[in-house]
PDB file of N, CA and C in Angstrom:
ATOM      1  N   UNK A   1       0.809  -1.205   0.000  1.00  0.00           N
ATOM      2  CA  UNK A   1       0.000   0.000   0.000  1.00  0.00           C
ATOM      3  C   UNK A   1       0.856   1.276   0.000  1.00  0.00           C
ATOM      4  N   UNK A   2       1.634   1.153   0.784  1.00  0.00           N
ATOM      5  CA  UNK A   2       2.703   2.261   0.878  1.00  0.00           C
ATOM      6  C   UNK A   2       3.359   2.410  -0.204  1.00  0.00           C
ATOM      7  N   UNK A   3       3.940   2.186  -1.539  1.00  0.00           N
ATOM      8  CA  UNK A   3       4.161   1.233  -2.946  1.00  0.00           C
ATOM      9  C   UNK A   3       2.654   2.513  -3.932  1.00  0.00           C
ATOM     10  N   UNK A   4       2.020   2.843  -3.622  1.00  0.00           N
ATOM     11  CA  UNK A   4       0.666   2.959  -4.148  1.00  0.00           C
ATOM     12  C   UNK A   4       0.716   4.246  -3.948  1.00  0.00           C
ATOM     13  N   UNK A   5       0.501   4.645  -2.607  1.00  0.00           N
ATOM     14  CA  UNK A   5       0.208   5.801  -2.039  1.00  0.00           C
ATOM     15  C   UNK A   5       1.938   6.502  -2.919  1.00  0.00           C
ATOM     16  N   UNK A   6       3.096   5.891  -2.732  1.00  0.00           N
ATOM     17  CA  UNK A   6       4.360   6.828  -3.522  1.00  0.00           C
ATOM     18  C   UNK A   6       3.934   7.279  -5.001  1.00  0.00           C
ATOM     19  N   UNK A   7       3.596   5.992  -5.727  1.00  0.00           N
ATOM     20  CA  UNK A   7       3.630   6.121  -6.806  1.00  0.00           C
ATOM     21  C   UNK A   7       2.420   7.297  -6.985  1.00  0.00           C
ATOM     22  N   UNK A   8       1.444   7.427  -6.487  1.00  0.00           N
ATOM     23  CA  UNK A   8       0.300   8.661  -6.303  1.00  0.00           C
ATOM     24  C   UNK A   8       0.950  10.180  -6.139  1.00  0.00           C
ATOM     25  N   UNK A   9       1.642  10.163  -5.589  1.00  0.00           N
ATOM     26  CA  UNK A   9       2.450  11.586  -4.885  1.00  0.00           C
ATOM     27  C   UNK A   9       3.069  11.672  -6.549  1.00  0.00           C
ATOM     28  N   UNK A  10       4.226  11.113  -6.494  1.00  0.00           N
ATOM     29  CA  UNK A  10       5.008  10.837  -7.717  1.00  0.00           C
ATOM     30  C   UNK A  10       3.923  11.390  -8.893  1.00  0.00           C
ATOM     31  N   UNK A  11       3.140  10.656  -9.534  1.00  0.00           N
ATOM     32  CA  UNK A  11       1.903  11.385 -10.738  1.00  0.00           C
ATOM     33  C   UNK A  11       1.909  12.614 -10.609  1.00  0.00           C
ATOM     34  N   UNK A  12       1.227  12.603  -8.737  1.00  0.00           N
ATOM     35  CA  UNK A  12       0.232  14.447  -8.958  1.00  0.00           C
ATOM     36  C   UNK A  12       1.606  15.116  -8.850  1.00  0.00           C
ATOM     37  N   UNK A  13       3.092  14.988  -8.331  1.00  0.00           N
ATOM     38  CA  UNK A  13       3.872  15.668  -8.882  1.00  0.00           C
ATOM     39  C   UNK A  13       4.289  16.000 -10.286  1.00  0.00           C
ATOM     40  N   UNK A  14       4.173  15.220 -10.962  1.00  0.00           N
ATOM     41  CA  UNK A  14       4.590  14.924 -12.406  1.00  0.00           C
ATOM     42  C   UNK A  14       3.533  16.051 -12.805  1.00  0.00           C
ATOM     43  N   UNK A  15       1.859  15.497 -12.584  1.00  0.00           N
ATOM     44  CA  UNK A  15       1.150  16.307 -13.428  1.00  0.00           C
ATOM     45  C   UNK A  15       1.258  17.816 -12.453  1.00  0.00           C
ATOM     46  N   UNK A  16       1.541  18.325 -11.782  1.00  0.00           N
ATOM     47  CA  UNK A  16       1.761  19.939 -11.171  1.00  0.00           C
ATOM     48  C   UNK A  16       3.342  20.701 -12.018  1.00  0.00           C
ATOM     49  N   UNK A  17       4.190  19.512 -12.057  1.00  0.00           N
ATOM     50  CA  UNK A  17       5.077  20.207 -13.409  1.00  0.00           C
ATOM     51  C   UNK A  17       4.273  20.437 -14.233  1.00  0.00           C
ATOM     52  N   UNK A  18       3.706  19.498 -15.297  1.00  0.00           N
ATOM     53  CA  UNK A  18       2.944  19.797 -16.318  1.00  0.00           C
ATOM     54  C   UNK A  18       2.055  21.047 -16.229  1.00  0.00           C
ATOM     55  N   UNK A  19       1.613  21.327 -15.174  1.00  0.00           N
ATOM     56  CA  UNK A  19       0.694  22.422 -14.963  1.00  0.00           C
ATOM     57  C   UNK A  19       1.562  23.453 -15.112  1.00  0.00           C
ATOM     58  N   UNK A  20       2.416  23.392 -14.407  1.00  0.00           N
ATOM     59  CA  UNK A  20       3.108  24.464 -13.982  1.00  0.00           C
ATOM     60  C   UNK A  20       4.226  25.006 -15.272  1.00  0.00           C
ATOM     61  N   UNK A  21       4.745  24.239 -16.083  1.00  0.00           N
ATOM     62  CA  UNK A  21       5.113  24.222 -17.512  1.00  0.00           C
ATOM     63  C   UNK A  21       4.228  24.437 -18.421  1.00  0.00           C
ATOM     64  N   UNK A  22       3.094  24.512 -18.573  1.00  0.00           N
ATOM     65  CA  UNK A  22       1.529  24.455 -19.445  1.00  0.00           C
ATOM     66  C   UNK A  22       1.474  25.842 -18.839  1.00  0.00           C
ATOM     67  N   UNK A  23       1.724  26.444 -18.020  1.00  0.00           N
ATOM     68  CA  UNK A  23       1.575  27.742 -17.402  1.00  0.00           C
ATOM     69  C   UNK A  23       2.729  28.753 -17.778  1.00  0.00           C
ATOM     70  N   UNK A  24       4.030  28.232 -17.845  1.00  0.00           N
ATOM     71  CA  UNK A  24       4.659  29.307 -17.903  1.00  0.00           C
ATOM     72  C   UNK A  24       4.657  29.585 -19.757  1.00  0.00           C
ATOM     73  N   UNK A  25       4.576  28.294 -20.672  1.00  0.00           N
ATOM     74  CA  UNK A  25       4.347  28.499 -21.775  1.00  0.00           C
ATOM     75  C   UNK A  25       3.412  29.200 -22.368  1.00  0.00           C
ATOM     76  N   UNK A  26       2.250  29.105 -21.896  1.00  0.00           N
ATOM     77  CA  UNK A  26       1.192  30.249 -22.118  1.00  0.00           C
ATOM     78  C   UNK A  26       1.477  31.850 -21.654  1.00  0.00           C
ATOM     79  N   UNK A  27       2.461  31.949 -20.677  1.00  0.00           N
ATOM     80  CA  UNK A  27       2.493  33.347 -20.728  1.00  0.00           C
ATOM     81  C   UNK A  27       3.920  33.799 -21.469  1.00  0.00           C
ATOM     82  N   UNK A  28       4.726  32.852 -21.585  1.00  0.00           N
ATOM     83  CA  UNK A  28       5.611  32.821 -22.931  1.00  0.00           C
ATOM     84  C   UNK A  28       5.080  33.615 -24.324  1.00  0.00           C
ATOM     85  N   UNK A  29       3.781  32.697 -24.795  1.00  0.00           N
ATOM     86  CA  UNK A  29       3.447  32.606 -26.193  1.00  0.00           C
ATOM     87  C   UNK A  29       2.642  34.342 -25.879  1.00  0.00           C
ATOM     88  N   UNK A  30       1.750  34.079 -24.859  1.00  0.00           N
ATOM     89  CA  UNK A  30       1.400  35.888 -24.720  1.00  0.00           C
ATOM     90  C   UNK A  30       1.958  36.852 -24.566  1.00  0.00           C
ATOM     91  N   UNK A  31       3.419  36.364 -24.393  1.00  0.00           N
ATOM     92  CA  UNK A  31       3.869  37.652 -24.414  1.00  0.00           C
ATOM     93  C   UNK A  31       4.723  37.957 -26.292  1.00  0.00           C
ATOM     94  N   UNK A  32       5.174  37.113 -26.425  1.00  0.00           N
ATOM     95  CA  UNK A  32       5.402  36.798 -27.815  1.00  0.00           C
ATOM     96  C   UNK A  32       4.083  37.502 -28.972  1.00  0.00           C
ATOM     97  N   UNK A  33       2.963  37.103 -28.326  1.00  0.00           N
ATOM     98  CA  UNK A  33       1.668  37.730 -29.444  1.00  0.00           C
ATOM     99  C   UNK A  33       1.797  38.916 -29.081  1.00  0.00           C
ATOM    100  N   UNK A  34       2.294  39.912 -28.252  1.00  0.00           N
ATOM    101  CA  UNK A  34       1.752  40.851 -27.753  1.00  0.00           C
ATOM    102  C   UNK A  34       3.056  41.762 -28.170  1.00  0.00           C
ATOM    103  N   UNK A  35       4.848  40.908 -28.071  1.00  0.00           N
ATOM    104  CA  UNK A  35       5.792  41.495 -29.417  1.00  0.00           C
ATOM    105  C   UNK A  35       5.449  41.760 -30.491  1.00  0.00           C
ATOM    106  N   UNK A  36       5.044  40.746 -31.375  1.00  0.00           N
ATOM    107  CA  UNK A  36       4.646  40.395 -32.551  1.00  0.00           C
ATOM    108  C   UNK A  36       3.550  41.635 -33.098  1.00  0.00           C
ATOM    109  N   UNK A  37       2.466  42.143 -32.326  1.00  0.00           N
ATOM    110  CA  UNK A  37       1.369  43.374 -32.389  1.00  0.00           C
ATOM    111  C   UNK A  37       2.616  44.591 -32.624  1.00  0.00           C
ATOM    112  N   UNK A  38       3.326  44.188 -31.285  1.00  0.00           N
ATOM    113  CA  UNK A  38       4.126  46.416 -31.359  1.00  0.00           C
ATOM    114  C   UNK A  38       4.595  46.242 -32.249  1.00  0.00           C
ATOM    115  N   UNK A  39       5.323  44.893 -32.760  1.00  0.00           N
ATOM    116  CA  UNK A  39       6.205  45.234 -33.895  1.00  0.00           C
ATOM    117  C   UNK A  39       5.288  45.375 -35.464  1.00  0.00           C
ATOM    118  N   UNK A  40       4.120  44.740 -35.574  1.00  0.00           N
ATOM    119  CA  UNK A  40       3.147  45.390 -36.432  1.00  0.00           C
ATOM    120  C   UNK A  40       2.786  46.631 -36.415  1.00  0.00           C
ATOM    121  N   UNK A  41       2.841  47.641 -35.355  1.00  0.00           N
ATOM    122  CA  UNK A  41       1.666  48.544 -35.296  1.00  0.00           C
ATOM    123  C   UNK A  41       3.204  49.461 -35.761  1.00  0.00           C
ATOM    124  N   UNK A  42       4.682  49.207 -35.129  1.00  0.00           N
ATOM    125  CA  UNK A  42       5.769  49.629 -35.521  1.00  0.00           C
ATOM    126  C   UNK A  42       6.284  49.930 -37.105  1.00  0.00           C
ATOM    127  N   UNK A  43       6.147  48.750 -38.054  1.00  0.00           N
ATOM    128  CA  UNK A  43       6.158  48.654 -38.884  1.00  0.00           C
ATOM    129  C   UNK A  43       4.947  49.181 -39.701  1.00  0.00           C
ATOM    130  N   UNK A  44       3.641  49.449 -39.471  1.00  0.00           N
ATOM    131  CA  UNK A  44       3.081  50.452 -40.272  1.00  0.00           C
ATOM    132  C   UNK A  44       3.040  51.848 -39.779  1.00  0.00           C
ATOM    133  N   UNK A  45       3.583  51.998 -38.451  1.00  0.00           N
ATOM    134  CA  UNK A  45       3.647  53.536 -38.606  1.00  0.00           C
ATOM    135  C   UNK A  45       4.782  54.013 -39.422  1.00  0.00           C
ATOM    136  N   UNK A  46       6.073  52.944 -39.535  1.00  0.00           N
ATOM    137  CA  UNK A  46       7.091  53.239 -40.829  1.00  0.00           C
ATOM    138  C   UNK A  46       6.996  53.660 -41.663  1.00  0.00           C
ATOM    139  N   UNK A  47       6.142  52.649 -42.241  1.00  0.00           N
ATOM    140  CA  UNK A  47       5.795  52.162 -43.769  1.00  0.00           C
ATOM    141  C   UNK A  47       4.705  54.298 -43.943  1.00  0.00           C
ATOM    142  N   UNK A  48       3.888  54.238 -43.013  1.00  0.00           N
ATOM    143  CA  UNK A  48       3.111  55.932 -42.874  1.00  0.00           C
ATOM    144  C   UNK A  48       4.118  57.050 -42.975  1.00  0.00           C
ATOM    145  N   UNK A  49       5.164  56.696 -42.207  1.00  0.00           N
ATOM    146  CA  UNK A  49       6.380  58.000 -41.848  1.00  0.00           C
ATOM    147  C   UNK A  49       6.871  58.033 -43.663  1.00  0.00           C
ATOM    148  N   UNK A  50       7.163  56.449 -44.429  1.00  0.00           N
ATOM    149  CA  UNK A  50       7.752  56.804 -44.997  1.00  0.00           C
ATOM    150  C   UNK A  50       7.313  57.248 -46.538  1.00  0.00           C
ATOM    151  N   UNK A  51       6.012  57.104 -46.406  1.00  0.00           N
ATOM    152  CA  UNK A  51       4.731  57.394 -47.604  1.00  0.00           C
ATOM    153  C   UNK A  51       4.783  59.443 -46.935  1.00  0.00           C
ATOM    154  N   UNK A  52       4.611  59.110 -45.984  1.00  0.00           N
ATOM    155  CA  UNK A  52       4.981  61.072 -45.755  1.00  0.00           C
ATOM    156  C   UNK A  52       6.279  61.194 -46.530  1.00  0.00           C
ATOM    157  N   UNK A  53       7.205  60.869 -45.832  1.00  0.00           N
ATOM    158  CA  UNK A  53       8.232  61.564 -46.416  1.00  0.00           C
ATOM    159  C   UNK A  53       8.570  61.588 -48.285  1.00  0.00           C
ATOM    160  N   UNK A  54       8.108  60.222 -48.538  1.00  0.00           N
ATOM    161  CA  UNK A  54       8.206  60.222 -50.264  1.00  0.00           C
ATOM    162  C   UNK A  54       7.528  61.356 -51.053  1.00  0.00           C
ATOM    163  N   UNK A  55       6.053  61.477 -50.054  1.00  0.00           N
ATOM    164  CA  UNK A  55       5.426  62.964 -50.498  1.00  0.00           C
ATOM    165  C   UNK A  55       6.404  64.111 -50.575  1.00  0.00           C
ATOM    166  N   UNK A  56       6.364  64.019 -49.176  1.00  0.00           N
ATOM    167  CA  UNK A  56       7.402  65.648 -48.747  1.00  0.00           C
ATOM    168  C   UNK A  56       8.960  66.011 -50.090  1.00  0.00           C
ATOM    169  N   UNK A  57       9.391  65.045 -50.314  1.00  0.00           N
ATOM    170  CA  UNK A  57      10.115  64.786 -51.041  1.00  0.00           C
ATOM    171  C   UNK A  57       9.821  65.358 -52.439  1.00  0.00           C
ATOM    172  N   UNK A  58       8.971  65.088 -52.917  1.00  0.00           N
ATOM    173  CA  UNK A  58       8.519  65.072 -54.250  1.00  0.00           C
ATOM    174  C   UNK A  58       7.886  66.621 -54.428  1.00  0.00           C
ATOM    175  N   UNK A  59       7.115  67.071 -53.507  1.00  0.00           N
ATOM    176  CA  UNK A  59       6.850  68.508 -53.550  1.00  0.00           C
ATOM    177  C   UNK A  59       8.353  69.273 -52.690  1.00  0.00           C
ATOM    178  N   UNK A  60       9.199  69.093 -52.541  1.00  0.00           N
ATOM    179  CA  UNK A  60      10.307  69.612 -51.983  1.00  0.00           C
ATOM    180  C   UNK A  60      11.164  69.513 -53.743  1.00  0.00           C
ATOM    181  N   UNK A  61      11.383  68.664 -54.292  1.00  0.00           N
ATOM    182  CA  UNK A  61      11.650  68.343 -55.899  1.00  0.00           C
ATOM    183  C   UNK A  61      10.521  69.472 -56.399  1.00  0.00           C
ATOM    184  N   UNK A  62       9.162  69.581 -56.586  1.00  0.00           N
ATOM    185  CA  UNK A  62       8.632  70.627 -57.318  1.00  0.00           C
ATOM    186  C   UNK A  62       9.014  71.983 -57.210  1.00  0.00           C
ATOM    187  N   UNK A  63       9.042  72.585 -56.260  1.00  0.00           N
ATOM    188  CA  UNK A  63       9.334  73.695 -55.423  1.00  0.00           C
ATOM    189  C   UNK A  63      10.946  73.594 -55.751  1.00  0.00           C
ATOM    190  N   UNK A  64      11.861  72.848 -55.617  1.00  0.00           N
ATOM    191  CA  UNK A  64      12.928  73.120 -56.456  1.00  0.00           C
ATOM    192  C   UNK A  64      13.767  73.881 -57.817  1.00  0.00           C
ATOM    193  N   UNK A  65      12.407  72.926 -58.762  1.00  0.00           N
ATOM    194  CA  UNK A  65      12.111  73.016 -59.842  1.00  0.00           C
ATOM    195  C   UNK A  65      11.840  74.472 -59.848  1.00  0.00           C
ATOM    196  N   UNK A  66      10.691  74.716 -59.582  1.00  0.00           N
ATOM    197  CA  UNK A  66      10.409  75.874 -59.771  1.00  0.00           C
ATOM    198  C   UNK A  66      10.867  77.467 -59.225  1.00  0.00           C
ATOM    199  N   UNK A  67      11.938  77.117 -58.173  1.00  0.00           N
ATOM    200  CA  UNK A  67      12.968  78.169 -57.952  1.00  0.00           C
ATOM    201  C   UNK A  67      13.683  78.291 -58.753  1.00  0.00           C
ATOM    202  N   UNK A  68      14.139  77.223 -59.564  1.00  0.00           N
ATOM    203  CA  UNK A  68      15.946  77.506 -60.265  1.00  0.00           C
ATOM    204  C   UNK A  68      14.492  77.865 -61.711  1.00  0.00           C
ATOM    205  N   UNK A  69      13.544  77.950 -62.028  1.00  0.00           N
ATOM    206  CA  UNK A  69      12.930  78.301 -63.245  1.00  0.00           C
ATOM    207  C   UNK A  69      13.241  80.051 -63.024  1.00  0.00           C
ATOM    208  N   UNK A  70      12.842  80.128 -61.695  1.00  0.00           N
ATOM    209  CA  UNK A  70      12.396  81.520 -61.592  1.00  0.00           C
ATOM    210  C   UNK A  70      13.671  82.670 -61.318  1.00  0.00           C
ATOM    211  N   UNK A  71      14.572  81.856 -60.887  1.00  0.00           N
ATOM    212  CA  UNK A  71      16.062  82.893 -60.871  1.00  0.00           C
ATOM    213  C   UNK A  71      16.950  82.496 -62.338  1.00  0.00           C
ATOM    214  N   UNK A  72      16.036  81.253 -62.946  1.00  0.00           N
ATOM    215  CA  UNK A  72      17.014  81.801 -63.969  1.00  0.00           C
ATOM    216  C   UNK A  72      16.810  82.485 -65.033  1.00  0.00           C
ATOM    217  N   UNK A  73      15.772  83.610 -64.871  1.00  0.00           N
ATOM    218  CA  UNK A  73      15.155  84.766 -65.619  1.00  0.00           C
ATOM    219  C   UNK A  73      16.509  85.829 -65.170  1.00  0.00           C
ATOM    220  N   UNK A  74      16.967  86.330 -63.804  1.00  0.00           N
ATOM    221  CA  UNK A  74      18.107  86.871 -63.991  1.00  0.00           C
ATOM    222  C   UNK A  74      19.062  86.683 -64.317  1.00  0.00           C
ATOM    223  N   UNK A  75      20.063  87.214 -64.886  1.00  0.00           N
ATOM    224  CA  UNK A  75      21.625  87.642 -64.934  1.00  0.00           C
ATOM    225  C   UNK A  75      22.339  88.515 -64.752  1.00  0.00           C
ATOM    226  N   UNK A  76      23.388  88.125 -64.560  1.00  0.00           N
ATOM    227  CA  UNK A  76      24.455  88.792 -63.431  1.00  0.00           C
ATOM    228  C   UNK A  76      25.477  89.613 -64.675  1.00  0.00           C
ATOM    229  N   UNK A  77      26.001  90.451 -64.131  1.00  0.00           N
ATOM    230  CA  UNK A  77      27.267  90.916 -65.511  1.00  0.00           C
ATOM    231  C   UNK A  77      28.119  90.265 -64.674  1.00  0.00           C
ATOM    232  N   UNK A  78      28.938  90.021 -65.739  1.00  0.00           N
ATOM    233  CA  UNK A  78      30.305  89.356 -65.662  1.00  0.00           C
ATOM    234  C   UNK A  78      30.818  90.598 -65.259  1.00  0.00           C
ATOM    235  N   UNK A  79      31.652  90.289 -64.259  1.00  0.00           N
ATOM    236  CA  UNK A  79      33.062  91.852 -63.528  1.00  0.00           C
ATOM    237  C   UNK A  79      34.466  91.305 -64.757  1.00  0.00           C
ATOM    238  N   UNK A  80      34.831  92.160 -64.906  1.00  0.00           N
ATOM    239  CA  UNK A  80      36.175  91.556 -65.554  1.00  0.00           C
ATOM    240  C   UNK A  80      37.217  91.750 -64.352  1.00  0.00           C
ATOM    241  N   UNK A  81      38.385  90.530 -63.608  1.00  0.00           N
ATOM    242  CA  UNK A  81      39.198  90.501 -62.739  1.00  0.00           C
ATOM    243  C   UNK A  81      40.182  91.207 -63.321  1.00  0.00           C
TER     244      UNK A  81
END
């Protein structure tokens, strides 16, 4: 009987690891889903920053454009050195 009652202890130990491993893995994997989100929400505020800036860019190129149109209506005299 004593043989019985060990091998009993022995199980519900076995299965309280299991619990207790079944436990820390679940807050493993949640915390992992919950990386996995910032680094989504990270990566499209990028992908936003960098759709701004391609804009900004391109009207920063127009506005370029259209300075060197507009000074190059003047000229300068040449000084002779």
């Amino acid at each position: 009987m004593p043989e019985v009652v060990a091998s009993i202890r022995r199980v519900t130990d076995i299965v309280a690891e299991i619990s207790a491993a079944s436990s820390e893995q679940s807050t493993g994997v949640a915390q992992i889903g919950e990386a996995v989100s910032q680094m989504d929400q990270a990566t499209q505020q990028t992908a936003a920053l960098v759709e701004e800036s391609a804009a900004a860019a391109e009207s920063l190129r127009g506005h370029a454009h259209k300075l060197a149109d507009t000074v190059a209506v003047f000229q300068l005299a040449r000084v002779a050195a």
